[in-house]
C-alpha atoms as a PDB file:
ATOM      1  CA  UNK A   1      60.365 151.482 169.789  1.00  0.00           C
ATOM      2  CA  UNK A   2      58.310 148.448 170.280  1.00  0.00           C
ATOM      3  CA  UNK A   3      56.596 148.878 167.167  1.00  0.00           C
ATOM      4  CA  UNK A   4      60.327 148.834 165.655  1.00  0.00           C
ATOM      5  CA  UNK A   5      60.997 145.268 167.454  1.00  0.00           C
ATOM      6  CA  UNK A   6      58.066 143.781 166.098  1.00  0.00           C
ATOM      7  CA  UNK A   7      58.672 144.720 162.437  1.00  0.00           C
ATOM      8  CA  UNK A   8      62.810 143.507 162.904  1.00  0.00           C
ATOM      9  CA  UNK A   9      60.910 140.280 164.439  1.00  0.00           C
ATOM     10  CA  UNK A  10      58.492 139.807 161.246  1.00  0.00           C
ATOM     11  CA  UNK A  11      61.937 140.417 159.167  1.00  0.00           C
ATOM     12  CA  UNK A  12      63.443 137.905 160.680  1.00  0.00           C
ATOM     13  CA  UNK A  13      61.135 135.467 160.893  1.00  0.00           C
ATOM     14  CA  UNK A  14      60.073 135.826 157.293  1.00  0.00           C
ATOM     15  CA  UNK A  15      64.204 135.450 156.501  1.00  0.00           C
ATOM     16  CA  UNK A  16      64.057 131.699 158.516  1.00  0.00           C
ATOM     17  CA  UNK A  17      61.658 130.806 156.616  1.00  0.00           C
ATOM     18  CA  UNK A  18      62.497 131.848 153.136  1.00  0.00           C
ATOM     19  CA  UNK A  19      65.934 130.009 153.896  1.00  0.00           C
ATOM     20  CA  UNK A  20      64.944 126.680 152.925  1.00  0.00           C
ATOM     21  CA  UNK A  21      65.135 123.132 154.342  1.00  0.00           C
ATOM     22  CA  UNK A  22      66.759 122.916 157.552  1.00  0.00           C
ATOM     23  CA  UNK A  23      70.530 121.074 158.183  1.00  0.00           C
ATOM     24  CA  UNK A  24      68.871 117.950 158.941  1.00  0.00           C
ATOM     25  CA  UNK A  25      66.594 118.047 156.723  1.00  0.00           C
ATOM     26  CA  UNK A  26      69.879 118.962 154.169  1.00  0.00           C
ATOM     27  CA  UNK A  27      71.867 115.697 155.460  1.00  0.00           C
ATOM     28  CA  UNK A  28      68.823 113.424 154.955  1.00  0.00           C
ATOM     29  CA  UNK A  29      68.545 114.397 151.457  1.00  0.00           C
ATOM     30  CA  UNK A  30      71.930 113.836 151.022  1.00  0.00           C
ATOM     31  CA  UNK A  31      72.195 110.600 152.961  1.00  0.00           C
ATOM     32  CA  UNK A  32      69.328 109.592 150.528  1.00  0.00           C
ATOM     33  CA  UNK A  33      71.241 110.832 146.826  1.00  0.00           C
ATOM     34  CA  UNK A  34      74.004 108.358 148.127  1.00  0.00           C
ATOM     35  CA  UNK A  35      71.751 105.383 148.716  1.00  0.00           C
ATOM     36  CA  UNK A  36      69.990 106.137 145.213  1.00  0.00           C
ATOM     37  CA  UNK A  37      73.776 106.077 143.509  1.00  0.00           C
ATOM     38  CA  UNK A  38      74.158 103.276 145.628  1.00  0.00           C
ATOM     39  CA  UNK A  39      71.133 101.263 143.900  1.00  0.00           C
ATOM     40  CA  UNK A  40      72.126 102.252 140.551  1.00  0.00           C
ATOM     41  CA  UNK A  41      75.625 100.795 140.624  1.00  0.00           C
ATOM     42  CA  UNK A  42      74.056  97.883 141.657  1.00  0.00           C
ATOM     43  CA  UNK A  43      71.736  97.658 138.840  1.00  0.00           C
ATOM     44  CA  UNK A  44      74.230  98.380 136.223  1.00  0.00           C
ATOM     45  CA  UNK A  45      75.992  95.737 137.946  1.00  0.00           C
ATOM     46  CA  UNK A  46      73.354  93.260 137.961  1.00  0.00           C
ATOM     47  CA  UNK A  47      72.984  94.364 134.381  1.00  0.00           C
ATOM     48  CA  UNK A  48      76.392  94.018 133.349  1.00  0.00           C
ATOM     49  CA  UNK A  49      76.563  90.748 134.910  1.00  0.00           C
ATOM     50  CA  UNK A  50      73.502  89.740 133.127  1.00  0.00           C
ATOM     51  CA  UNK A  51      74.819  90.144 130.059  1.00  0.00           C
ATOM     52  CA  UNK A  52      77.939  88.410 130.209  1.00  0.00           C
ATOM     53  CA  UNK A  53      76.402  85.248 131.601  1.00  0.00           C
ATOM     54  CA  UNK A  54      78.899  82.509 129.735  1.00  0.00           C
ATOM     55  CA  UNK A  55      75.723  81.151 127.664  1.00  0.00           C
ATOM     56  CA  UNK A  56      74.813  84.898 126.398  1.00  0.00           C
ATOM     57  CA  UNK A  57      78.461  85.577 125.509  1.00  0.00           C
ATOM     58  CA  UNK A  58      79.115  82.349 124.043  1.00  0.00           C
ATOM     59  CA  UNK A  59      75.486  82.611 121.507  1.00  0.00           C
ATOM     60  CA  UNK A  60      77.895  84.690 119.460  1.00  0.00           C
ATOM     61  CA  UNK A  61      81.038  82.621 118.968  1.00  0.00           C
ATOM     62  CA  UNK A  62      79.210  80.420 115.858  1.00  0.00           C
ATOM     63  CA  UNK A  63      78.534  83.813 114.273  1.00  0.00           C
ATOM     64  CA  UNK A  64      81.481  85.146 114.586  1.00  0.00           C
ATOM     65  CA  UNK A  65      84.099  81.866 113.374  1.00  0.00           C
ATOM     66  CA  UNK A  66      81.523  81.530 110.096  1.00  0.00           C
ATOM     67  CA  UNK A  67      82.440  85.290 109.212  1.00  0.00           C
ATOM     68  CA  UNK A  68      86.095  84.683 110.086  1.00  0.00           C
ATOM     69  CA  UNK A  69      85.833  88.066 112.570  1.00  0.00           C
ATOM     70  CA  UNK A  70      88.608  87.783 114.994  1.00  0.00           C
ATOM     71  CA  UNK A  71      88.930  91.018 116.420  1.00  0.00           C
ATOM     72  CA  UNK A  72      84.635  90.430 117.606  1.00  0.00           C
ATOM     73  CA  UNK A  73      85.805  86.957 118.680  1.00  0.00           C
ATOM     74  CA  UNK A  74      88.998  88.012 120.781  1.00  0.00           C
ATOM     75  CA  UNK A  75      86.854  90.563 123.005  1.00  0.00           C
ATOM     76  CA  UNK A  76      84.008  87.771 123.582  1.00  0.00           C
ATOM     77  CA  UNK A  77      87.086  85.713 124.878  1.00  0.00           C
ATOM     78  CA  UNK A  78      88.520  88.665 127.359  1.00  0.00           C
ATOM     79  CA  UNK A  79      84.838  88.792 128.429  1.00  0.00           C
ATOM     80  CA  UNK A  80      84.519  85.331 129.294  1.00  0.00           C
ATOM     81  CA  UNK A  81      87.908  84.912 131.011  1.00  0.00           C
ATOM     82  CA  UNK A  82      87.477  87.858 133.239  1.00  0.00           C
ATOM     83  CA  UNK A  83      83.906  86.531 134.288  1.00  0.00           C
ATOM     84  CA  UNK A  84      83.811  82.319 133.571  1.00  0.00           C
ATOM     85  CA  UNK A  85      87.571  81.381 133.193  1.00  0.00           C
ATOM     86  CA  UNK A  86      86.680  78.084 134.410  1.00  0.00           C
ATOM     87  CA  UNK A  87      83.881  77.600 132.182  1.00  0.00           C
ATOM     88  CA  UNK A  88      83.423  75.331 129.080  1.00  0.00           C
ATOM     89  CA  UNK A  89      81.863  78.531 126.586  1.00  0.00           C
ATOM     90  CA  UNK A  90      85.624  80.033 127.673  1.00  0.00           C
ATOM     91  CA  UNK A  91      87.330  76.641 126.672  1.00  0.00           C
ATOM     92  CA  UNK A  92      85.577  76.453 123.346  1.00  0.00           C
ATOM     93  CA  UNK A  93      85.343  80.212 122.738  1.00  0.00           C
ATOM     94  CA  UNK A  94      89.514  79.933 123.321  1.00  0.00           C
ATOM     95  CA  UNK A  95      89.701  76.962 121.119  1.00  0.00           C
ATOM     96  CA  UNK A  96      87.842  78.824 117.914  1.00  0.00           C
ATOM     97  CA  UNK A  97      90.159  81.591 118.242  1.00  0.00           C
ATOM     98  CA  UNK A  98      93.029  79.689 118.185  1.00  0.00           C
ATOM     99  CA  UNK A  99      91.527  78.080 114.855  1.00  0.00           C
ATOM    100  CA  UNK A 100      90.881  81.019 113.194  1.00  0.00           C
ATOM    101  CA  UNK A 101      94.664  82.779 113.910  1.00  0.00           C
ATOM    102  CA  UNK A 102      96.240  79.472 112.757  1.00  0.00           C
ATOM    103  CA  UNK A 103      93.532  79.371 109.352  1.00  0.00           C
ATOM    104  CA  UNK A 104      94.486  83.088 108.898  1.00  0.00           C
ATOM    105  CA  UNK A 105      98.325  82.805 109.254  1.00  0.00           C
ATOM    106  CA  UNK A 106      97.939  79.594 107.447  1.00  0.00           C
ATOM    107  CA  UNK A 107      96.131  81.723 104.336  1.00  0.00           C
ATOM    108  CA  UNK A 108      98.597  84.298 104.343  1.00  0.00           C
ATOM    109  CA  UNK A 109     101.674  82.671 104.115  1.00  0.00           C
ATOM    110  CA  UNK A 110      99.436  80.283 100.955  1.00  0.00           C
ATOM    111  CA  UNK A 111      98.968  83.623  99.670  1.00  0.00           C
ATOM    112  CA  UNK A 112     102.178  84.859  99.604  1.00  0.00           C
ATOM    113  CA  UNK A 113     103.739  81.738  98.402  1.00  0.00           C
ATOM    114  CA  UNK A 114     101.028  82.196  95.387  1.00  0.00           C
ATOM    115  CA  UNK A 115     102.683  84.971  94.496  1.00  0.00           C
ATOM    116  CA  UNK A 116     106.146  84.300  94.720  1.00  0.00           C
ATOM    117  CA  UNK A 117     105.072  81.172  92.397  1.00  0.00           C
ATOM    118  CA  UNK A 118     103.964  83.476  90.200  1.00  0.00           C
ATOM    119  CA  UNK A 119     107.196  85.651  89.812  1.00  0.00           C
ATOM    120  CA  UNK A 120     108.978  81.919  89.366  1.00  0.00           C
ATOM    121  CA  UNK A 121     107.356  80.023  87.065  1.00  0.00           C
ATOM    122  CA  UNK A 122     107.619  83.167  84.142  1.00  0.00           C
ATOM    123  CA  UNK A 123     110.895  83.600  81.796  1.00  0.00           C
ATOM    124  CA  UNK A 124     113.331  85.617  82.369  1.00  0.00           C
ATOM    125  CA  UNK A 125     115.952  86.878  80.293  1.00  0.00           C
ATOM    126  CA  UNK A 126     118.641  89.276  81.936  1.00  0.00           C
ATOM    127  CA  UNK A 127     120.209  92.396  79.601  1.00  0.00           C
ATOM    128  CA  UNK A 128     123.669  92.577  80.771  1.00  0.00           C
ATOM    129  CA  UNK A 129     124.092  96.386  79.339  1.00  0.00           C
ATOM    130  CA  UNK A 130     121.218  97.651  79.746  1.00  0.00           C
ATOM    131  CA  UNK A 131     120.818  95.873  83.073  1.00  0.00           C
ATOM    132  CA  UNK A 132     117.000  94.947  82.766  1.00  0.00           C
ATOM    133  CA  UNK A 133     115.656  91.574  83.569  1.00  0.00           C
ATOM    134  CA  UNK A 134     112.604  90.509  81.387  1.00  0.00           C
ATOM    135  CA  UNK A 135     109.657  88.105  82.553  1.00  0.00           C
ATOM    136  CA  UNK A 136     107.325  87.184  79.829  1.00  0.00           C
ATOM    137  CA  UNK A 137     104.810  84.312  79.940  1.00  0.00           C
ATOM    138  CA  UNK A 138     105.849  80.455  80.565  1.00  0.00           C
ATOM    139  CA  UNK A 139     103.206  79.096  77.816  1.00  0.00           C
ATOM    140  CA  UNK A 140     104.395  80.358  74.232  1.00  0.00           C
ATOM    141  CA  UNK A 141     106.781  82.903  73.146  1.00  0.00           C
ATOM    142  CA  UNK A 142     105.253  85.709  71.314  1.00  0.00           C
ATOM    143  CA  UNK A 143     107.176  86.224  68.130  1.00  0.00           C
ATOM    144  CA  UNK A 144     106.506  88.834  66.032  1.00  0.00           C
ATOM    145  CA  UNK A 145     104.713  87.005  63.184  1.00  0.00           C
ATOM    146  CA  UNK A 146     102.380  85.255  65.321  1.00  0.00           C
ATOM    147  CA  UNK A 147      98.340  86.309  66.133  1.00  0.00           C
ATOM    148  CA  UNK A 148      98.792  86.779  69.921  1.00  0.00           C
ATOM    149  CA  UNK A 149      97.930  89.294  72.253  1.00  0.00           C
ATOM    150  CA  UNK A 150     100.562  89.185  75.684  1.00  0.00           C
ATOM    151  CA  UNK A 151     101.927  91.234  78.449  1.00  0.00           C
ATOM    152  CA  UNK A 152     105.523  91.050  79.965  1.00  0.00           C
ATOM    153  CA  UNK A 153     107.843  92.931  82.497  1.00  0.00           C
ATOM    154  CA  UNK A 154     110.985  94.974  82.501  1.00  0.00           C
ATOM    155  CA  UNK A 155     112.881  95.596  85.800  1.00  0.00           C
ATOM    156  CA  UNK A 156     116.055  97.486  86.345  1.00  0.00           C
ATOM    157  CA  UNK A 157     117.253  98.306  90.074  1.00  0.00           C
ATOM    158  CA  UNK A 158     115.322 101.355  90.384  1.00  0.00           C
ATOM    159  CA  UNK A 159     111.747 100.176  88.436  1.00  0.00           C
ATOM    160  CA  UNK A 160     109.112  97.656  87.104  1.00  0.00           C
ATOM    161  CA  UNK A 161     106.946  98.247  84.334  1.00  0.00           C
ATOM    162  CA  UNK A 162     104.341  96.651  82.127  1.00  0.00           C
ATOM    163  CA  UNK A 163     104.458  96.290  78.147  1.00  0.00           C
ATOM    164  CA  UNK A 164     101.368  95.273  75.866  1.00  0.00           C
ATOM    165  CA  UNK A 165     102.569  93.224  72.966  1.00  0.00           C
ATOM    166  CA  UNK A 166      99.779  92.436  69.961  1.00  0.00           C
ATOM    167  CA  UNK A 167     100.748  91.312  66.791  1.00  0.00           C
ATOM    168  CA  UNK A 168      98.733  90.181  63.273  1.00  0.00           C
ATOM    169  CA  UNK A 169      99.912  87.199  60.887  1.00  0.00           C
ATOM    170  CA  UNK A 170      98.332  86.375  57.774  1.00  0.00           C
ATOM    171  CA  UNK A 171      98.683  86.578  53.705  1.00  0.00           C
ATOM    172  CA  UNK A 172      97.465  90.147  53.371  1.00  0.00           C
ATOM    173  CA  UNK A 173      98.796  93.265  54.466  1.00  0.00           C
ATOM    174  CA  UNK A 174      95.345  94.635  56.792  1.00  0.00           C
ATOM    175  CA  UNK A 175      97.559  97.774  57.453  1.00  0.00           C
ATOM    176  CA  UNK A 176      95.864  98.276  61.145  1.00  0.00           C
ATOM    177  CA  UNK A 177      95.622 102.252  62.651  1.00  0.00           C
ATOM    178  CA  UNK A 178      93.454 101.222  65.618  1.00  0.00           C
ATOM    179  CA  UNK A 179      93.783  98.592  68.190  1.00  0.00           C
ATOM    180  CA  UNK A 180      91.022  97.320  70.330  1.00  0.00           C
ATOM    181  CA  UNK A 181      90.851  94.999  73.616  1.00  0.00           C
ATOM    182  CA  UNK A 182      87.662  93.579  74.344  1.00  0.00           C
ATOM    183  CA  UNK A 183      85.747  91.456  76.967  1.00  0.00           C
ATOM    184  CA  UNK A 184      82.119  91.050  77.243  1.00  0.00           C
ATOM    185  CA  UNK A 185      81.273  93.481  75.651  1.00  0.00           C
ATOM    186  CA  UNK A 186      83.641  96.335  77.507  1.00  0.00           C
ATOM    187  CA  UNK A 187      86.042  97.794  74.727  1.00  0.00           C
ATOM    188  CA  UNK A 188      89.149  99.681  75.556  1.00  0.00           C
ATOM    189  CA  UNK A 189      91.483 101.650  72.874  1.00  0.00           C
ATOM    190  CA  UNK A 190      94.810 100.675  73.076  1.00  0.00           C
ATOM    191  CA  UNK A 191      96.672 103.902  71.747  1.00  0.00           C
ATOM    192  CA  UNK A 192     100.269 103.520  70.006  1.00  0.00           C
ATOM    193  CA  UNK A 193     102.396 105.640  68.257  1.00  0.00           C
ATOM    194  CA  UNK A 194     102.340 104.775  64.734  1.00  0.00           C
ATOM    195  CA  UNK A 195     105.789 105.746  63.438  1.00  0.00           C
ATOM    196  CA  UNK A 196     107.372 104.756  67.139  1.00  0.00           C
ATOM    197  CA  UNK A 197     105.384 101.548  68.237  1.00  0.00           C
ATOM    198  CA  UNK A 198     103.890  99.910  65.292  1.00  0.00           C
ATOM    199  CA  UNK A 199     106.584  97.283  63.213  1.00  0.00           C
ATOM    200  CA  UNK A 200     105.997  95.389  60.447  1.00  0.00           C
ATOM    201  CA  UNK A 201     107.806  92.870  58.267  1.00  0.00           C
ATOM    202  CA  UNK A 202     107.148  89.819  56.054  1.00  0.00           C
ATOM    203  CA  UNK A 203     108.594  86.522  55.298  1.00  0.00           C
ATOM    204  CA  UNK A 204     108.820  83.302  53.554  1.00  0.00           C
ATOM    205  CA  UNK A 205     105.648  82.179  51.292  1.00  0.00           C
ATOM    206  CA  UNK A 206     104.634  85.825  51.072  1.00  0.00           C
ATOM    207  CA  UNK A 207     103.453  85.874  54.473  1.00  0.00           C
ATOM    208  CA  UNK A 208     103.320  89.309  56.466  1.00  0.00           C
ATOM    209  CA  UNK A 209     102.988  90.773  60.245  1.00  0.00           C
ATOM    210  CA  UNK A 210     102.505  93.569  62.103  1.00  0.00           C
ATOM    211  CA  UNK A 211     102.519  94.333  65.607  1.00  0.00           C
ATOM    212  CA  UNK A 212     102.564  96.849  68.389  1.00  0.00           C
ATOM    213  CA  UNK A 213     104.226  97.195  71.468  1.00  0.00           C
ATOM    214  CA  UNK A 214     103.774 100.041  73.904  1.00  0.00           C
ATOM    215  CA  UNK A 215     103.875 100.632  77.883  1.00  0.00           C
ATOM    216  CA  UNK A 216     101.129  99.755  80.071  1.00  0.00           C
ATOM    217  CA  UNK A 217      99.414 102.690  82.360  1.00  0.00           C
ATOM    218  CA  UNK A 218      97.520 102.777  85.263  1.00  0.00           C
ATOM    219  CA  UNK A 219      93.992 102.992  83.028  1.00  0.00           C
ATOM    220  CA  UNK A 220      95.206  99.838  80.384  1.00  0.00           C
ATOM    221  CA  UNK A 221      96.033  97.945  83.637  1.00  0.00           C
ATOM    222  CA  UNK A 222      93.322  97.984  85.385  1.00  0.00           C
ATOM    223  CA  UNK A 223      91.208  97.255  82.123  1.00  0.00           C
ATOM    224  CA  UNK A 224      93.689  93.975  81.807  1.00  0.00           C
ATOM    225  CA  UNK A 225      92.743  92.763  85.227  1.00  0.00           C
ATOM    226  CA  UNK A 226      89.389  92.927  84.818  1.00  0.00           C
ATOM    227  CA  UNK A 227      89.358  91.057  81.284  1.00  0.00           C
ATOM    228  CA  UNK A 228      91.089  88.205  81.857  1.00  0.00           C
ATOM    229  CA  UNK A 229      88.178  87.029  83.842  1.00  0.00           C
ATOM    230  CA  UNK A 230      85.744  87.754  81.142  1.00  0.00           C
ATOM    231  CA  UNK A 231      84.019  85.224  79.398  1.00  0.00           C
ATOM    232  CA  UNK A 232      84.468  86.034  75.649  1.00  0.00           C
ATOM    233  CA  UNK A 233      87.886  87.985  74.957  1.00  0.00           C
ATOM    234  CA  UNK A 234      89.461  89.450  71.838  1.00  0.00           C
ATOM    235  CA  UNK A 235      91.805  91.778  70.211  1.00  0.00           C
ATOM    236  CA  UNK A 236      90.802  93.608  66.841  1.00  0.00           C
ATOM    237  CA  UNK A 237      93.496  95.473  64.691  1.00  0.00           C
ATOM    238  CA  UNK A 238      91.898  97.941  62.089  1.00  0.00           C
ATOM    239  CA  UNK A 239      92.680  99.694  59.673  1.00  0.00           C
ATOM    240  CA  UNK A 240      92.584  99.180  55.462  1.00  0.00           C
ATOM    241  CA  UNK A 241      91.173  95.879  56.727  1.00  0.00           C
ATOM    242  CA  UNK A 242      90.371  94.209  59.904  1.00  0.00           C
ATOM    243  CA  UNK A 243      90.951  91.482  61.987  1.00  0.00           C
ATOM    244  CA  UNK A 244      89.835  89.955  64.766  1.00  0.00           C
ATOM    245  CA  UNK A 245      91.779  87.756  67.353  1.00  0.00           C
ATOM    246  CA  UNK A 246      89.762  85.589  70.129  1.00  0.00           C
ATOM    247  CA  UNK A 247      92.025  85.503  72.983  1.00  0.00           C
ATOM    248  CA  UNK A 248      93.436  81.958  73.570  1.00  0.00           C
ATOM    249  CA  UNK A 249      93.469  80.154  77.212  1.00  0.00           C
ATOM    250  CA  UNK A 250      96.927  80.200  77.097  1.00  0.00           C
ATOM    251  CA  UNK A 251      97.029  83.935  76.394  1.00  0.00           C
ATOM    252  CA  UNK A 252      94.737  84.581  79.201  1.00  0.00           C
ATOM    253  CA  UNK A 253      96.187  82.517  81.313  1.00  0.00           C
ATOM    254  CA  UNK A 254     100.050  84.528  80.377  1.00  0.00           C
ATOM    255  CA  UNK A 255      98.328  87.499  80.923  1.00  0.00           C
ATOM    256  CA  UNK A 256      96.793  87.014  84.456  1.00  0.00           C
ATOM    257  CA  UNK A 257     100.395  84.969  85.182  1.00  0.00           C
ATOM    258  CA  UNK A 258     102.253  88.327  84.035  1.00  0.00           C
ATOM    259  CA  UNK A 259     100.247  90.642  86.032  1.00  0.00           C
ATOM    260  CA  UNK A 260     100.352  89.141  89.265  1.00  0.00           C
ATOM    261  CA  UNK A 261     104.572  88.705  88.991  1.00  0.00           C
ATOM    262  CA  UNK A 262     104.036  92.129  88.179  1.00  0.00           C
ATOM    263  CA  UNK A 263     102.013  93.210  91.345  1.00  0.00           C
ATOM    264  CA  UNK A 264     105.225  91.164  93.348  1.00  0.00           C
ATOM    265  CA  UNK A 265     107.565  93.157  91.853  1.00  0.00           C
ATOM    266  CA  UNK A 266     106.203  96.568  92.046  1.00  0.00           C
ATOM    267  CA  UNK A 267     104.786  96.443  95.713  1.00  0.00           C
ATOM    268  CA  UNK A 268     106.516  93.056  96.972  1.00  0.00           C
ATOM    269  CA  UNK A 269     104.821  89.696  98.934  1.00  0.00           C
END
C-alpha cells in the first residue's frame, strides 16, 4: 500500500512538472507580448511619421510637375494635408496641382478643338440621293488628269470611310498594272481592281491619264499615317512604262488633313 502511494506521488509530481510554466509565469509572458506590440506600433509610427516629414514629401513635387504625373502628385498632397496642412510644402505642393489640372484641361480642350479644325477647314460636297457627304482636301482638287496622289472621305448616317485617289498625266500612254506608295524607303502595294478601279481617258493636245481609286483598309491606313511624316515620299505607277511621282507638300499636307477629319468622324472628339 505505501509502496502504491509513493509511485501515485512520483506520477504526480512528474505530471506538475511536465505541465509547463506556471499561471504567473503564463500572465507575465503575456503582459510582456503586449508591451513588445506596444513598441512596434510605436516604431512604425515613428517611422511613418518620419517619412512624411513636409520636406521628405515635398523632395518629390519638382519630379513629379516636370513628368506631368498627377495621380503621384495628388497622393503627395493628401499626405501633406493630413500631416502639415498648415505648412508651406502643402501650399506649394497644392498650388502645382492646381497648375497641372488647369495645363491638362487646358491641352485637351486645344486638342479637341485641333480636331474639329480639322473636320472644318476640308470640302465638302453633300449627295442629295445617295445621301453621302464628301470631304476631300482644302489645297487643290484632284482631277483626274492631274499627277497627284490624295485621300478623301465618304459619310452616310450609318458610316465613314477612306478612299485612295492616284492618278498619272502625261503625253504617253505608261499603261500602269502596279501601284506603289513609298516613304523612306518603306514600300507598300496599293492593290486595285483593274477592270473595276482603274479609269483612263485623254484629252486636248493628245494628252492622256489614268488613275485609280479604291477604299482604304485598316493595313493602307496605317501605312498612310506613318508616311506622311517621312522625309522623301512618292507614288510609282508601273506597268508598259513607269512613272514616278514625288509627293508634293500640299499633297502631304491633304493627306495628314484628310486623315485626322477622318479619325473625328469615325470615333468622334
Amino acid at each position: 500500500m505505501k509502496k502504491n502511494l509513493l509511485v501515485a506521488a512520483l506520477i504526480a509530481s512528474f505530471l506538475t512538472i511536465s505541465c509547463g510554466p506556471s499561471q504567473s509565469e503564463y500572465d507575465e509572458l503575456l503582459k510582456n507580448n503586449e508591451m513588445l506590440k506596444i513598441e512596434v506600433a510605436e516604431l512604425k509610427q515613428e517611422i511613418e511619421n518620419y517619412r512624411n516629414t513636409p520636406d521628405r514629401l515635398y523632395s518629390k513635387v519638382p519630379e513629379l510637375v516636370k513628368h506631368e504625373n498627377i495621380d503621384s502628385l495628388a497622393v503627395i498632397c493628401e499626405r501633406l494635408e493630413k500631416y502639415h496642412p498648415a505648412s508651406q510644402e502643402c501650399k506649394k505642393a497644392k498650388d502645382a496641382l492646381q497648375k497641372l489640372v488647369a495645363k491638362k484641361d487646358a491641352d485637351i480642350k486645344a486638342e479637341k478643338e485641333k480636331r474639329m479644325k480639322a473636320v472644318n477647314k476640308l470640302k465638302k460636297k453633300y449627295d442629295d440621293v445617295d445621301g453621302i457627304t464628301w470631304y476631300s482636301n482644302p489645297y487643290f482638287v484632284h482631277y483626274n488628269n492631274t499627277n497627284h496622289v490624295s485621300v478623301y472621305i465618304g459619310k452616310s448616317e450609318t458610316s465613314v470611310w477612306l478612299r485612295l485617289k492616284m492618278s498619272y498625266e502625261g503625253d504617253n500612254w505608261i499603261f500602269f498594272e502596279n501601284a506603289y506608295l513609298s516613304y523612306d524607303g518603306n514600300t507598300k502595294y496599293v492593290y486595285f481592281n483593274e477592270y473595276e478601279d482603274k479609269k483612263s481617258d485623254s484629252g486636248y493636245g493628245g494628252r492622256v491619264w489614268e488613275w485609280i481609286d479604291v477604299g482604304v483598309d485598316d493595313s493602307m491606313l496605317a501605312f498612310l499615317k506613318e508616311m506622311v511624316n517621312g522625309k522623301s515620299i512618292k507614288m510609282r505607277l508601273s506597268g508598259k512604262y513607269t512613272h514616278d511621282h514625288i509627293i508634293t507638300y500640299d499633297e502631304r499636307k491633304g493627306i495628314e488633313d484628310v486623315l485626322l477629319a477622318y479619325d473625328v468622324l469615325k470615333n468622334g472628339e
